[in-house]
PDB file of N, CA and C in Angstrom:
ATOM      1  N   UNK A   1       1.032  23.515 -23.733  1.00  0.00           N
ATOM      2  CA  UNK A   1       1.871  22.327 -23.586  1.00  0.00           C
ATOM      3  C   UNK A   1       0.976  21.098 -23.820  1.00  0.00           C
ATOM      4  N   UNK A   2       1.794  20.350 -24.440  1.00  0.00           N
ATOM      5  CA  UNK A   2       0.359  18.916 -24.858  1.00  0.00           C
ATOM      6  C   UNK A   2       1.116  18.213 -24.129  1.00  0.00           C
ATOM      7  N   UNK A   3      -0.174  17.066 -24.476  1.00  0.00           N
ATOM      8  CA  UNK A   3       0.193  16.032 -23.629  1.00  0.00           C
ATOM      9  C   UNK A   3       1.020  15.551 -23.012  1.00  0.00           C
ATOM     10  N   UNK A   4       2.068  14.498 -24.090  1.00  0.00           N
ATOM     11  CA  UNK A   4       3.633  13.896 -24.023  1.00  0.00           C
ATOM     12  C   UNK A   4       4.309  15.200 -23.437  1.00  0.00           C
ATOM     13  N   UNK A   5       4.170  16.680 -23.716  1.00  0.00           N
ATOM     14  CA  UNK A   5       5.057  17.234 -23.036  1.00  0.00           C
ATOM     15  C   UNK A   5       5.272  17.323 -21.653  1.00  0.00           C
ATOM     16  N   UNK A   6       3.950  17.173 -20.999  1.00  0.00           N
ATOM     17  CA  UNK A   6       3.596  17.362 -19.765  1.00  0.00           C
ATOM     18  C   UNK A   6       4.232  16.319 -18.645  1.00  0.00           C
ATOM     19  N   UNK A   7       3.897  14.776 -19.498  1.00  0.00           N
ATOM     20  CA  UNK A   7       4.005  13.477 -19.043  1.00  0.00           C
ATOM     21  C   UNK A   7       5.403  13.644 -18.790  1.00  0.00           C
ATOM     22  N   UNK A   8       6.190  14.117 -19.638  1.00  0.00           N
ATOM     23  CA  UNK A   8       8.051  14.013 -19.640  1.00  0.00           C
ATOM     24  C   UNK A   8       8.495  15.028 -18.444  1.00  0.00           C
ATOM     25  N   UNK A   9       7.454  15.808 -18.755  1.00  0.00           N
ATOM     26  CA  UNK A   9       8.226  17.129 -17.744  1.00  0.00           C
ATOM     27  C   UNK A   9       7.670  16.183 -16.013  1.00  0.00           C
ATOM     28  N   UNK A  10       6.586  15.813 -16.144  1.00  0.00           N
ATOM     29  CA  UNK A  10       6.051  14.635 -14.756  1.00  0.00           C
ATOM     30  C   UNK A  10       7.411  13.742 -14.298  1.00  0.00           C
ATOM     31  N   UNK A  11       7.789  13.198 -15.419  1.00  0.00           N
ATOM     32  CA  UNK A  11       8.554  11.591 -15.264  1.00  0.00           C
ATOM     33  C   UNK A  11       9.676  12.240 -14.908  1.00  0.00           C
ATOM     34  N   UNK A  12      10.403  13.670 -15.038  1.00  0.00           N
ATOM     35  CA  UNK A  12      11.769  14.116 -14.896  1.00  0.00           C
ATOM     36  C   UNK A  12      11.332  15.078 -13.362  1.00  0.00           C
ATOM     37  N   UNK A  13      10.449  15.555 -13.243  1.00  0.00           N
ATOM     38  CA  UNK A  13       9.846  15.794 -11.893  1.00  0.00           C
ATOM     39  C   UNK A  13      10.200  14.557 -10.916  1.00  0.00           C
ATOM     40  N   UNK A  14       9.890  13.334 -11.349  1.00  0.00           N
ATOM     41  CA  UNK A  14       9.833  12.300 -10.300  1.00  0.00           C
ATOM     42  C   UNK A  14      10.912  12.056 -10.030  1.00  0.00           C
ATOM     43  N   UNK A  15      12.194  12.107 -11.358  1.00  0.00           N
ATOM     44  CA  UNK A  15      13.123  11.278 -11.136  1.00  0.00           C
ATOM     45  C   UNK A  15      14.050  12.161 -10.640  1.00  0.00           C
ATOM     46  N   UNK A  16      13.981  13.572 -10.106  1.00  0.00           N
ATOM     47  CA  UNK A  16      14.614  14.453  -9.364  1.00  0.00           C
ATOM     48  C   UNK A  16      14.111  14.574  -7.944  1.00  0.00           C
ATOM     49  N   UNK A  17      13.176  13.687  -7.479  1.00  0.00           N
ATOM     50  CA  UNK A  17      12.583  13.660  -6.333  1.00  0.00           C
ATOM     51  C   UNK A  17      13.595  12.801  -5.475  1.00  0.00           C
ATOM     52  N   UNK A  18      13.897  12.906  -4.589  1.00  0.00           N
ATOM     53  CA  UNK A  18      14.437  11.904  -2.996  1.00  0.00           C
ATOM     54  C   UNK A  18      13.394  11.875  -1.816  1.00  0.00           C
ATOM     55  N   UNK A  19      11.704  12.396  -2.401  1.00  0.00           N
ATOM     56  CA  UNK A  19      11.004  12.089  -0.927  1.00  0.00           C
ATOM     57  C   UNK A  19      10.007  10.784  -1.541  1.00  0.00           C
ATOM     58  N   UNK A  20      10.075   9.907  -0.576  1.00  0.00           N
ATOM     59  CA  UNK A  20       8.984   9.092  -1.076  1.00  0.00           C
ATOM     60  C   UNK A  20       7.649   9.231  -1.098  1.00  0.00           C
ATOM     61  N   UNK A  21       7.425  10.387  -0.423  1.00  0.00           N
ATOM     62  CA  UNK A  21       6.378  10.311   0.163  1.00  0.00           C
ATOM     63  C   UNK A  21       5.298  11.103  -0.592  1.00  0.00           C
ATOM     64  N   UNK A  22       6.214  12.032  -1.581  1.00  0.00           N
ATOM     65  CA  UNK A  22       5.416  12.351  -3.078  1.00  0.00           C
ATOM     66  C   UNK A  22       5.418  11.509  -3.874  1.00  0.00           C
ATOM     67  N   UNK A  23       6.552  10.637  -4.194  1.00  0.00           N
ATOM     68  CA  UNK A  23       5.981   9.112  -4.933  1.00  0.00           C
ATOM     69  C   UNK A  23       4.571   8.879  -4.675  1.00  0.00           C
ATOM     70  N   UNK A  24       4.928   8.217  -3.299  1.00  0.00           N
ATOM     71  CA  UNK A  24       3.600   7.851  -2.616  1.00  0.00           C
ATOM     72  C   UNK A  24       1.978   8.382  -3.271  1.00  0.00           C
ATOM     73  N   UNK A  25       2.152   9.344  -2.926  1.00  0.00           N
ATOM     74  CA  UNK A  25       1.043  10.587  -3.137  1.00  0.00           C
ATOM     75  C   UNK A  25       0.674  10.565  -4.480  1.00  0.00           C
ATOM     76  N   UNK A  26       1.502  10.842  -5.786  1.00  0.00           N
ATOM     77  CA  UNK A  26       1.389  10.256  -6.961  1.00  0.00           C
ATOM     78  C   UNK A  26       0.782   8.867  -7.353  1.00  0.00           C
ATOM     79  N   UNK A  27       1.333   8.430  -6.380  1.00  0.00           N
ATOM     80  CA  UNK A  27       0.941   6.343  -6.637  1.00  0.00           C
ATOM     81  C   UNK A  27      -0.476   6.440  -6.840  1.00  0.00           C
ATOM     82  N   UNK A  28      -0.587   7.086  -5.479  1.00  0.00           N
ATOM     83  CA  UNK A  28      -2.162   7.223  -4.707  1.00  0.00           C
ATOM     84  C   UNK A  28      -3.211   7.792  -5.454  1.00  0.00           C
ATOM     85  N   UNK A  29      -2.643   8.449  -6.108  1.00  0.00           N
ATOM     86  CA  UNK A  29      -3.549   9.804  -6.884  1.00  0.00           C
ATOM     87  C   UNK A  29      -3.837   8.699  -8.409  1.00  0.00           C
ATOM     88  N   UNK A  30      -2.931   8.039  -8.851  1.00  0.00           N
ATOM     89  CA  UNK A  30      -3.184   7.307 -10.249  1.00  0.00           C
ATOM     90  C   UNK A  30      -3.598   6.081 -10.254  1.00  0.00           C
ATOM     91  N   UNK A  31      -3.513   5.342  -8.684  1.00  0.00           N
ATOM     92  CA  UNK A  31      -4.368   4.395  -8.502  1.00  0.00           C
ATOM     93  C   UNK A  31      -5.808   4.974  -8.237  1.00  0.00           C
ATOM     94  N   UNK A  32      -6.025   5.682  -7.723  1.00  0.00           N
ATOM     95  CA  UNK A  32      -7.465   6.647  -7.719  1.00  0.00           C
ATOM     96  C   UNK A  32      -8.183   6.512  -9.168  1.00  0.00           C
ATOM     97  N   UNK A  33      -7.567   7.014  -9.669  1.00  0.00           N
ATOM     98  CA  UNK A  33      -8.201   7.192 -10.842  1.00  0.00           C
ATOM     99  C   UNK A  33      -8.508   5.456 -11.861  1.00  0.00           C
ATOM    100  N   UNK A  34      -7.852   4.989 -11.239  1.00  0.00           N
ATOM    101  CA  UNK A  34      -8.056   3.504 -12.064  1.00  0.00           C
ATOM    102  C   UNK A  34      -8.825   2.221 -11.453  1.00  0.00           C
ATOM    103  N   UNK A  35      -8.784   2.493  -9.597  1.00  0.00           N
ATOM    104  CA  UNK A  35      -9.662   1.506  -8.814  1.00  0.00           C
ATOM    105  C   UNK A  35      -9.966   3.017  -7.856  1.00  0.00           C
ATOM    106  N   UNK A  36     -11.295   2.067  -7.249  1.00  0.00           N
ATOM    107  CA  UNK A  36     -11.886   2.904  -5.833  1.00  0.00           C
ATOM    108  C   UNK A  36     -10.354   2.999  -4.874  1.00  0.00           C
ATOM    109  N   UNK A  37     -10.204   3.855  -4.605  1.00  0.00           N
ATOM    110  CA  UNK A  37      -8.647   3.941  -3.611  1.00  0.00           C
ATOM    111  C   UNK A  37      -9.664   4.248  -1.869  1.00  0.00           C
ATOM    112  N   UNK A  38      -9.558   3.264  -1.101  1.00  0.00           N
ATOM    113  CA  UNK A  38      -9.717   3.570   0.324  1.00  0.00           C
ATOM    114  C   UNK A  38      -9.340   4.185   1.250  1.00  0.00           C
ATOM    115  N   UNK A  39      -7.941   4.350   0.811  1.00  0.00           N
ATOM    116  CA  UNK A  39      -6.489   4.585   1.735  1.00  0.00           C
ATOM    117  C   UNK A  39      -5.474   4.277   1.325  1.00  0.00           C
ATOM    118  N   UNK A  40      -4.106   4.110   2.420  1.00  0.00           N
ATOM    119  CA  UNK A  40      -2.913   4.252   1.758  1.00  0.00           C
ATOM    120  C   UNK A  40      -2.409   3.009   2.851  1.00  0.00           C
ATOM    121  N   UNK A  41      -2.123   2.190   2.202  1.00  0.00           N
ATOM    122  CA  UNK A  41      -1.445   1.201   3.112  1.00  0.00           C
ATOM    123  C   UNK A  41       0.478   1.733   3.988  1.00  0.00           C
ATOM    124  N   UNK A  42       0.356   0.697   4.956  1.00  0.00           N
ATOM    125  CA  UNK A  42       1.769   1.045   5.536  1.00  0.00           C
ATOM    126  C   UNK A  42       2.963   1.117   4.513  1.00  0.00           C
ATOM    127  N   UNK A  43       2.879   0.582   3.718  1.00  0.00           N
ATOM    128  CA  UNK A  43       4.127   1.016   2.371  1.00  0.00           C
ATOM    129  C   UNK A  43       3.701   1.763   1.917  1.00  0.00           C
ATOM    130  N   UNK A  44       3.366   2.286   2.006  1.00  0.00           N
ATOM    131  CA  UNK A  44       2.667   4.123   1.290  1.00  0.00           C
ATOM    132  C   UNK A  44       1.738   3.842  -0.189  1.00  0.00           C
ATOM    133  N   UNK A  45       1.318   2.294  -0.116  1.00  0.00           N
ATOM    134  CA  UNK A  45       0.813   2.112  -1.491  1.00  0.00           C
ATOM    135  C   UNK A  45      -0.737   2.335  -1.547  1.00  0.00           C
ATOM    136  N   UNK A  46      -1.832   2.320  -2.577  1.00  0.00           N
ATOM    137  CA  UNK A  46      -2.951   2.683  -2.623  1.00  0.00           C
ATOM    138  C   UNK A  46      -3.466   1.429  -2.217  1.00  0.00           C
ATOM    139  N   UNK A  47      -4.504   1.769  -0.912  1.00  0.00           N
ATOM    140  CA  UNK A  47      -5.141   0.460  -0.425  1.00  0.00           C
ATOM    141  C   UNK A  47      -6.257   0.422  -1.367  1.00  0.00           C
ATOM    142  N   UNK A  48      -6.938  -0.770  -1.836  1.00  0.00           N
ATOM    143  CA  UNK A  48      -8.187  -0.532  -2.617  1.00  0.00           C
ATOM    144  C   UNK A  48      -8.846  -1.546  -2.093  1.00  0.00           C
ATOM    145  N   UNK A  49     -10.720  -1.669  -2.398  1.00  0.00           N
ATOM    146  CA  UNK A  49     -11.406  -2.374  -1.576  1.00  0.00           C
ATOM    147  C   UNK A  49     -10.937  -3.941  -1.830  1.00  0.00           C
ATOM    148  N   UNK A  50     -10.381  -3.582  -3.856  1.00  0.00           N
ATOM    149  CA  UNK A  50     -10.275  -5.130  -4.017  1.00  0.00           C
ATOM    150  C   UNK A  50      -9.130  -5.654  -3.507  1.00  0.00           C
ATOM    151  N   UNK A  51      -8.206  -4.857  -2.983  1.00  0.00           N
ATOM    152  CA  UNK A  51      -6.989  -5.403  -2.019  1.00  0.00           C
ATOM    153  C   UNK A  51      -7.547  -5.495  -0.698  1.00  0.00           C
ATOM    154  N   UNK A  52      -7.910  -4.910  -0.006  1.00  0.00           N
ATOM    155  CA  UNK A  52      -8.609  -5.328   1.296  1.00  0.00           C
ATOM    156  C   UNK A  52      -9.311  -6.498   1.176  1.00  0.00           C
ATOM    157  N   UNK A  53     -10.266  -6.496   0.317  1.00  0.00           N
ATOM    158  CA  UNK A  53     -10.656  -7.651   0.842  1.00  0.00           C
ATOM    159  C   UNK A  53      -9.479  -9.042   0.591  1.00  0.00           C
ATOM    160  N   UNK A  54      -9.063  -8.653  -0.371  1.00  0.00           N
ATOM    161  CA  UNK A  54      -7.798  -9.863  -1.227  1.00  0.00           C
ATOM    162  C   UNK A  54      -7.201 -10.619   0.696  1.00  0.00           C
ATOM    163  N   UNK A  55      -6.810  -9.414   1.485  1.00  0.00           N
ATOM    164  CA  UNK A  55      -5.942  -9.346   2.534  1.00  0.00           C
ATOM    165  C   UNK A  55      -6.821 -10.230   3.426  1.00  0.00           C
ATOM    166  N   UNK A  56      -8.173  -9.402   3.536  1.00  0.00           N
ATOM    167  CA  UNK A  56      -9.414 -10.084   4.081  1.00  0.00           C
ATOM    168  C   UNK A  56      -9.630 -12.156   3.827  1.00  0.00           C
ATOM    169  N   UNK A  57      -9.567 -12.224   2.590  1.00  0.00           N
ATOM    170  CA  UNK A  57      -9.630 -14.049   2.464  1.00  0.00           C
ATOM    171  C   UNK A  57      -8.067 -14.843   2.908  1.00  0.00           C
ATOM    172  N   UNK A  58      -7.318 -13.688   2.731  1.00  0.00           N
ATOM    173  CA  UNK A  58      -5.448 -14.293   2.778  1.00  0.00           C
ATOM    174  C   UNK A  58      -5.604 -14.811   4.661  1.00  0.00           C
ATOM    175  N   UNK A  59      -6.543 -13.965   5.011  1.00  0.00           N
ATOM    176  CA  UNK A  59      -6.346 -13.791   7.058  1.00  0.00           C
ATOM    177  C   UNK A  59      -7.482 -15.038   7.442  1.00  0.00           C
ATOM    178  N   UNK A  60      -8.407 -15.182   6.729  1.00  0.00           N
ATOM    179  CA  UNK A  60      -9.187 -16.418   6.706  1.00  0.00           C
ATOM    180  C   UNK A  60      -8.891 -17.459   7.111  1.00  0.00           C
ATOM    181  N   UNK A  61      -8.124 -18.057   5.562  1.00  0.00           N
ATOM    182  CA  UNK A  61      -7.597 -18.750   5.018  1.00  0.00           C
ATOM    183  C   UNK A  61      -6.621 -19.490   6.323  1.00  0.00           C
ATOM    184  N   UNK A  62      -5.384 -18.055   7.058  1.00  0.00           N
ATOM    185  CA  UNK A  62      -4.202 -18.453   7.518  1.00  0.00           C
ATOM    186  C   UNK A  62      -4.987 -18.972   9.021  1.00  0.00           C
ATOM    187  N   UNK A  63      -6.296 -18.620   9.414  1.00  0.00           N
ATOM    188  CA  UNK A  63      -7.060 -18.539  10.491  1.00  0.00           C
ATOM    189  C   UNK A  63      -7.329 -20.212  10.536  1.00  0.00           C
ATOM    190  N   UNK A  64      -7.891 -20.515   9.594  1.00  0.00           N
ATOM    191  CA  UNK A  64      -8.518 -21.938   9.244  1.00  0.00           C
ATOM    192  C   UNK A  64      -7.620 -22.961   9.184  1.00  0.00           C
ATOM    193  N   UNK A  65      -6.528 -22.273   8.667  1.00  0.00           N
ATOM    194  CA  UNK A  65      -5.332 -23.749   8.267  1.00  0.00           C
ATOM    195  C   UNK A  65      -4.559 -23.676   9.256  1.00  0.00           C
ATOM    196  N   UNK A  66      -4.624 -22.439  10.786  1.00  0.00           N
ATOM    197  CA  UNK A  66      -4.061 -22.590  11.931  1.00  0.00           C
ATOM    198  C   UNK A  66      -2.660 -22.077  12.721  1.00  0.00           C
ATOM    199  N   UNK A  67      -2.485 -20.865  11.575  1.00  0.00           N
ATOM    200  CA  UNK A  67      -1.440 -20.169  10.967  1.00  0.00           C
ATOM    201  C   UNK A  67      -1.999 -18.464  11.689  1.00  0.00           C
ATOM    202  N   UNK A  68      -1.804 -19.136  13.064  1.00  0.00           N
ATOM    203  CA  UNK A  68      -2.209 -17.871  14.122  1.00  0.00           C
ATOM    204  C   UNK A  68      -0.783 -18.243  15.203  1.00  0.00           C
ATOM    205  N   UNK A  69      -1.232 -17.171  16.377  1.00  0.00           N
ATOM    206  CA  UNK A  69      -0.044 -17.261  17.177  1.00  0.00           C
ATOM    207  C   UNK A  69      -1.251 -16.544  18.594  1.00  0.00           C
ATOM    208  N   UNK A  70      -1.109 -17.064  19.393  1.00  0.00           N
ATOM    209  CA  UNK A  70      -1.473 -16.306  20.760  1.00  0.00           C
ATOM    210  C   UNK A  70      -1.100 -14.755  21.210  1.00  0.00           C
ATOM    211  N   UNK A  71      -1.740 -13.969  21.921  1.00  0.00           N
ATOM    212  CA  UNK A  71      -1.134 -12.726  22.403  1.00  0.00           C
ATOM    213  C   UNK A  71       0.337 -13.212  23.241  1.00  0.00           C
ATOM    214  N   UNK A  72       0.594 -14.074  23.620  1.00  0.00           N
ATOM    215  CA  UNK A  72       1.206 -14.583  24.652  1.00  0.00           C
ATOM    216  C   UNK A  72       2.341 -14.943  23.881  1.00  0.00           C
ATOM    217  N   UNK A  73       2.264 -15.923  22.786  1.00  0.00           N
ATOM    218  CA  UNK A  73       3.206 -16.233  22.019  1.00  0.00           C
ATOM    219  C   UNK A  73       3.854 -14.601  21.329  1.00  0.00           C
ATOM    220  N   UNK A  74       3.108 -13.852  20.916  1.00  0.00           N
ATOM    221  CA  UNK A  74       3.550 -12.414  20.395  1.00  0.00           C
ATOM    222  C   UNK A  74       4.429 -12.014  21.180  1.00  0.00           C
ATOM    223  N   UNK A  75       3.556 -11.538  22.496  1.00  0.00           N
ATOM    224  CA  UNK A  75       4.643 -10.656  23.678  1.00  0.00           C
ATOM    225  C   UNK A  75       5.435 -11.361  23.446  1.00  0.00           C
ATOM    226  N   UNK A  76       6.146 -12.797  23.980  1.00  0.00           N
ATOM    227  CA  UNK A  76       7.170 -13.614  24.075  1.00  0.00           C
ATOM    228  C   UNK A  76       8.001 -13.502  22.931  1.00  0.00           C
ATOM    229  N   UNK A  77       7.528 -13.586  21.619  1.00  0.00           N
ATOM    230  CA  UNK A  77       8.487 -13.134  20.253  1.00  0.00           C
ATOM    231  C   UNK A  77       8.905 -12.025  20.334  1.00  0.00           C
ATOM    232  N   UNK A  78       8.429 -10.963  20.703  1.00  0.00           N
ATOM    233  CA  UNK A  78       8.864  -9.825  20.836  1.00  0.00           C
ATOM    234  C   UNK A  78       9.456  -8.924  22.183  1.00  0.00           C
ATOM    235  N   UNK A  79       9.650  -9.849  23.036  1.00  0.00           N
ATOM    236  CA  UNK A  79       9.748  -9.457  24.400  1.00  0.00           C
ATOM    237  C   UNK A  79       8.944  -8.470  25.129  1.00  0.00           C
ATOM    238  N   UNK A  80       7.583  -8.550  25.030  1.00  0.00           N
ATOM    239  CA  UNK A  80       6.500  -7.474  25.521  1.00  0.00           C
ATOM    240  C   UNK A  80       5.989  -8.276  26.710  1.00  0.00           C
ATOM    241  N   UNK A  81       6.096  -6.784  27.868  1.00  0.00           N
ATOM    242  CA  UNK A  81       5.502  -7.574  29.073  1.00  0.00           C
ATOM    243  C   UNK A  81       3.697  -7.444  29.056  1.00  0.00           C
TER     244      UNK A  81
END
């Protein structure tokens, strides 16, 4: 079986799938191969270092310009005693 055959028989594999969570796993596996993959973020997507850190300057950034909230303010948003 060559190539394109394989890829089609893949893409009709996927599109008979209803779990995400082999999406997922797929995602994971072909971001692997294209960046360093770290992990799998809470949306089931491929965490990579250059997204971590991306996340890393975004939390800085929101730190500096004051774009925080207290433990206190949290519980209270969320009703946690």
């Amino acid at each position: 079986m060559n190539i394109q055959a394989q890829k089609i028989e893949l893409i009709q594999l996927l599109l008979n799938t209803s779990k995400p969570s082999i999406i997922n796993k797929i995602k994971a596996i072909l971001y692997e191969e294209a960046e360093e993959v770290i992990g799998i973020s809470e949306d089931g997507s491929a965490l990579t270092i250059a997204k971590l850190e991306k996340d890393i300057e975004e939390a800085e950034a929101d730190i500096k310009a004051g774009r925080v909230y207290s433990t206190s303010q949290l519980r209270s948003h969320f009703k946690i005693k």
